[in-house]
N, C-alpha and C. Protein backbone atom coordinates (compact mmCIF):
# COMPACT_ATOMS: atom_id res chain seq x y z
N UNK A 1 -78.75 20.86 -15.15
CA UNK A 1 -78.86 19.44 -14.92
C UNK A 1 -79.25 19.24 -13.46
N UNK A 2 -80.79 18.82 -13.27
CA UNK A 2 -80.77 18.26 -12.02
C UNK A 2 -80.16 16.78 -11.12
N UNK A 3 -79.77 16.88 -10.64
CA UNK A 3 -79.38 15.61 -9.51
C UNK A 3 -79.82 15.04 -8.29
N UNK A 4 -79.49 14.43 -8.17
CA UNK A 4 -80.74 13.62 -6.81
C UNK A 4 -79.30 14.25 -6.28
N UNK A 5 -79.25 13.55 -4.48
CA UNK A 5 -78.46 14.03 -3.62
C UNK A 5 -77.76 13.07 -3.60
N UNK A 6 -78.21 11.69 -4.10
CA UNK A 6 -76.95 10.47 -3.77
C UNK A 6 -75.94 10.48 -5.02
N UNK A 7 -76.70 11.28 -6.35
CA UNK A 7 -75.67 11.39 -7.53
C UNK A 7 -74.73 12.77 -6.78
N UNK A 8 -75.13 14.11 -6.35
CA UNK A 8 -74.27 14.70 -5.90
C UNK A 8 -73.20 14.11 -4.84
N UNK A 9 -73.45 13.15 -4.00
CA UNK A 9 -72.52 12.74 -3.49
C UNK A 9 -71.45 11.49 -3.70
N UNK A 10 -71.93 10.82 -4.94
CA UNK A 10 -71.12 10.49 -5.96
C UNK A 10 -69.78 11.18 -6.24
N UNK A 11 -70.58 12.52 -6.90
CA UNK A 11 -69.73 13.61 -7.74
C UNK A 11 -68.63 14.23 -6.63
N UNK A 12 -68.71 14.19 -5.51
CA UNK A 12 -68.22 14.59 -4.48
C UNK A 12 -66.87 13.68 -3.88
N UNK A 13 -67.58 12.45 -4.08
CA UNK A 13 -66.85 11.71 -3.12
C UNK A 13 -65.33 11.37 -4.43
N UNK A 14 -65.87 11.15 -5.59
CA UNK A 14 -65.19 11.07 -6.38
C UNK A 14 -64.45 12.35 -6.95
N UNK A 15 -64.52 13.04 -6.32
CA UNK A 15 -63.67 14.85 -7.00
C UNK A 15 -62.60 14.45 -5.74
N UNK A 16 -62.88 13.87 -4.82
CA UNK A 16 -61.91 13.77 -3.27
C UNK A 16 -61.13 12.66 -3.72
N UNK A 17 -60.84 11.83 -5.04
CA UNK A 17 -59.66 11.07 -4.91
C UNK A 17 -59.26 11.63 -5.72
N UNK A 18 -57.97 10.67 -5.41
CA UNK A 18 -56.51 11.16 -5.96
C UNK A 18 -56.83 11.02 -7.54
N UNK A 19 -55.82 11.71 -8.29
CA UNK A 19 -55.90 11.20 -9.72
C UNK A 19 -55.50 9.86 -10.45
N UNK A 20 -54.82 9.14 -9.53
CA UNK A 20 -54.42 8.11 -9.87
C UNK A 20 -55.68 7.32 -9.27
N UNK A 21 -56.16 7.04 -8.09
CA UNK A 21 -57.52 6.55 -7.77
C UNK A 21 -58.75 6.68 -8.70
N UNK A 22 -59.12 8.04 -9.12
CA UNK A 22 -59.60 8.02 -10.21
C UNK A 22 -59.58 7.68 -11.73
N UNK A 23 -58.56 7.39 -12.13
CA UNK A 23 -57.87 6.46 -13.22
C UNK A 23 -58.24 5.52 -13.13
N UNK A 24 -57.63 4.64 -12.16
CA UNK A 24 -58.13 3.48 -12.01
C UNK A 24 -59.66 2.93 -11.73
N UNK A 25 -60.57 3.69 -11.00
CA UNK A 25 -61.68 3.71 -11.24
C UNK A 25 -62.34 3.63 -12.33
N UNK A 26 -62.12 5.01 -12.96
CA UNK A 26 -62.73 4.63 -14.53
C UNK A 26 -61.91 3.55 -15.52
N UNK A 27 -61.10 3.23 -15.59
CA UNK A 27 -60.70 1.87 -16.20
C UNK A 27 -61.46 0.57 -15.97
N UNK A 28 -62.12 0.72 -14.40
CA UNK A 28 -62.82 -0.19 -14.08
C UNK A 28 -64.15 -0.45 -14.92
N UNK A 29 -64.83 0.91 -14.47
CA UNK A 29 -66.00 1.12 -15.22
C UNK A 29 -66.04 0.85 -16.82
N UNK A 30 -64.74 1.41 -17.22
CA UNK A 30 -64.32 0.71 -18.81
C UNK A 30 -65.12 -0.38 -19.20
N UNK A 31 -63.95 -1.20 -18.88
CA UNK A 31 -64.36 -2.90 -18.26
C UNK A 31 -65.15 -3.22 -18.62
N UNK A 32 -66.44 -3.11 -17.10
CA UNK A 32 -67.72 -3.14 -17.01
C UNK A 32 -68.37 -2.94 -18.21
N UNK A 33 -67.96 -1.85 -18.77
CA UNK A 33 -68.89 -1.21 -19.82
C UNK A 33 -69.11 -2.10 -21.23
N UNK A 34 -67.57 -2.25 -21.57
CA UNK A 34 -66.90 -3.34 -22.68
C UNK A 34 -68.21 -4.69 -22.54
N UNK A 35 -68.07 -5.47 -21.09
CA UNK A 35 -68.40 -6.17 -20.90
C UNK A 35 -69.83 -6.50 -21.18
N UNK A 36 -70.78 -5.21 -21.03
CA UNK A 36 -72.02 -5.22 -20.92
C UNK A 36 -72.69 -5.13 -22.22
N UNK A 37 -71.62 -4.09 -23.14
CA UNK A 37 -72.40 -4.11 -24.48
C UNK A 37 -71.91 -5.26 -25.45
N UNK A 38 -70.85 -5.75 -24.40
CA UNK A 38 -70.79 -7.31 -25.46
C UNK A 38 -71.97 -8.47 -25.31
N UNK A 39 -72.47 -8.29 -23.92
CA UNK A 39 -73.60 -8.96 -23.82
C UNK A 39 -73.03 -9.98 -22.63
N UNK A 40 -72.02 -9.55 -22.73
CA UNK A 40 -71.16 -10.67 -21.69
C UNK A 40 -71.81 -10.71 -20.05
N UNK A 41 -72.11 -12.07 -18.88
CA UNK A 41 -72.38 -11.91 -17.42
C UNK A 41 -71.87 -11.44 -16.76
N UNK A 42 -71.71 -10.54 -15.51
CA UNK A 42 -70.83 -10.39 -14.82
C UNK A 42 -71.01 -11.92 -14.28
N UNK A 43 -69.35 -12.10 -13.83
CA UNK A 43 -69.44 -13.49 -12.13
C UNK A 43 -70.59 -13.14 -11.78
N UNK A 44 -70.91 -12.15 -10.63
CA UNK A 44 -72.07 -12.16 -9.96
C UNK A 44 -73.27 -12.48 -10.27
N UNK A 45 -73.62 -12.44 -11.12
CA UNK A 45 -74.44 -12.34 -12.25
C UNK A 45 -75.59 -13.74 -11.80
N UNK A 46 -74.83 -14.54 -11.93
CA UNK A 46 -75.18 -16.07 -11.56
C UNK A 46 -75.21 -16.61 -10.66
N UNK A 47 -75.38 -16.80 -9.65
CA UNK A 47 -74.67 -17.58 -8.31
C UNK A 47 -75.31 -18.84 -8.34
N UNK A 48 -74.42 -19.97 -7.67
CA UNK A 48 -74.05 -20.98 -8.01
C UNK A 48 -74.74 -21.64 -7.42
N UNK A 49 -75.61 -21.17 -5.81
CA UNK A 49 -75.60 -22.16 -4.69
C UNK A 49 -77.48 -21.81 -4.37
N UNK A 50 -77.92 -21.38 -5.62
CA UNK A 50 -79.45 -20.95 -5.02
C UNK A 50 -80.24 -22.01 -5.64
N UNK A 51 -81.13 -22.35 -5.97
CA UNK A 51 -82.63 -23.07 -5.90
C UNK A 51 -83.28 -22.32 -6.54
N UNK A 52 -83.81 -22.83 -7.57
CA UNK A 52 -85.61 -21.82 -8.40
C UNK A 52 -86.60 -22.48 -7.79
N UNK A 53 -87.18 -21.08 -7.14
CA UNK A 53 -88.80 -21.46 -6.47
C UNK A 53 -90.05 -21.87 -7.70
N UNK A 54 -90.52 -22.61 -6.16
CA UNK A 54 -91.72 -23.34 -7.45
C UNK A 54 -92.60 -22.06 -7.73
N UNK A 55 -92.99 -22.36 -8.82
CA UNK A 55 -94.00 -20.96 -9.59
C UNK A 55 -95.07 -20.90 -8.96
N UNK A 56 -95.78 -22.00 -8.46
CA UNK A 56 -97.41 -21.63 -7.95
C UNK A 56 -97.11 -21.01 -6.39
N UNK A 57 -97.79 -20.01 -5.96
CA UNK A 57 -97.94 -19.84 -4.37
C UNK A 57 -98.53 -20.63 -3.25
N UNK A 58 -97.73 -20.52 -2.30
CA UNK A 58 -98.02 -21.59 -1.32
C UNK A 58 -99.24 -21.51 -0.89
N UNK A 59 -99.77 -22.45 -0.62
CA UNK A 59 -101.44 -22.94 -0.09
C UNK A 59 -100.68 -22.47 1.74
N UNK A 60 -101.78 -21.76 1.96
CA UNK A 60 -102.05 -21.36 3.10
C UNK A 60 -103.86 -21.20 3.76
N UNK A 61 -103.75 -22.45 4.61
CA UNK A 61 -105.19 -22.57 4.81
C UNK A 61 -105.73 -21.49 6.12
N UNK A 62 -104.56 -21.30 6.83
CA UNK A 62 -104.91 -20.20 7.79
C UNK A 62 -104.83 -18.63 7.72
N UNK A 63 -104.56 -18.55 6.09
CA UNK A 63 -104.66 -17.29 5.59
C UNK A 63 -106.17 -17.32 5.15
N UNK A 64 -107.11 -18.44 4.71
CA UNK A 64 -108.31 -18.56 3.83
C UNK A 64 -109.26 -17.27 4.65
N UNK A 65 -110.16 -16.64 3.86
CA UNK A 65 -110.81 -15.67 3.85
C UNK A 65 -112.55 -16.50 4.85
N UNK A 66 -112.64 -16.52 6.00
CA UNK A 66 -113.77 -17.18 6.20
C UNK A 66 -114.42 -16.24 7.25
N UNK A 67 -115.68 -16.39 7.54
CA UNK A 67 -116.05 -15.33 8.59
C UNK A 67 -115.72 -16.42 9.55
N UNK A 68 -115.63 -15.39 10.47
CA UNK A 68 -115.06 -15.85 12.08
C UNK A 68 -116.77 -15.80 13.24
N UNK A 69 -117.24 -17.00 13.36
CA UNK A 69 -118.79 -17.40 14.11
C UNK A 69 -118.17 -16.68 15.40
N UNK A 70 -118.98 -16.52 16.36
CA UNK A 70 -118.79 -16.33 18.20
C UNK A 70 -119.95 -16.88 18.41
N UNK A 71 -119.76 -17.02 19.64
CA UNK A 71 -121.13 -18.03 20.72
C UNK A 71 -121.39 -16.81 21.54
C-alpha cells in the first residue's frame, strides 16, 4: 500500500495517542460517518452570514484587450 507522506503522518501522529484518545477519536469519526451516509449537513456545512455572487463576471473596461498607439 502506497501512501503520500501527509497520510503517513496521520498514521503516526495517531499511533502517539493514548488509547483512550484514540477511542474517542474514532467515535467521532463514527458520527461523522453515520451522518454522511444519512445524507445529513454538517453545521459547517452552511454558514449563515455569506451572500451568493452574481453569476455574470464583472465588466472590467481596463482589463479590455486594445492595442496601446505611441506618438
Amino acid at each position: 500500500m502506497d501512501l503520500t507522506i501527509q497520510e503517513q503522518q496521520l498514521l503516526a501522529d495517531f499511533r502517539r495517542l493514548s488509547v483512550q484518545a484514540q477511542r474517542e477519536l474514532m467515535e467521532q469519526l463514527a458520527i461523522l460517518q453515520r451522518r454522511h451516509q444519512a445524507g445529513e449537513e454538517s453545521p459547517q456545512a452552511q454558514p449563515a452570514n455569506q451572500c451568493r455572487l452574481a453569476g455574470q463576471p464583472e465588466k472590467r473596461p481596463e482589463a479590455a484587450k486594445e492595442p496601446i498607439f505611441t506618438e
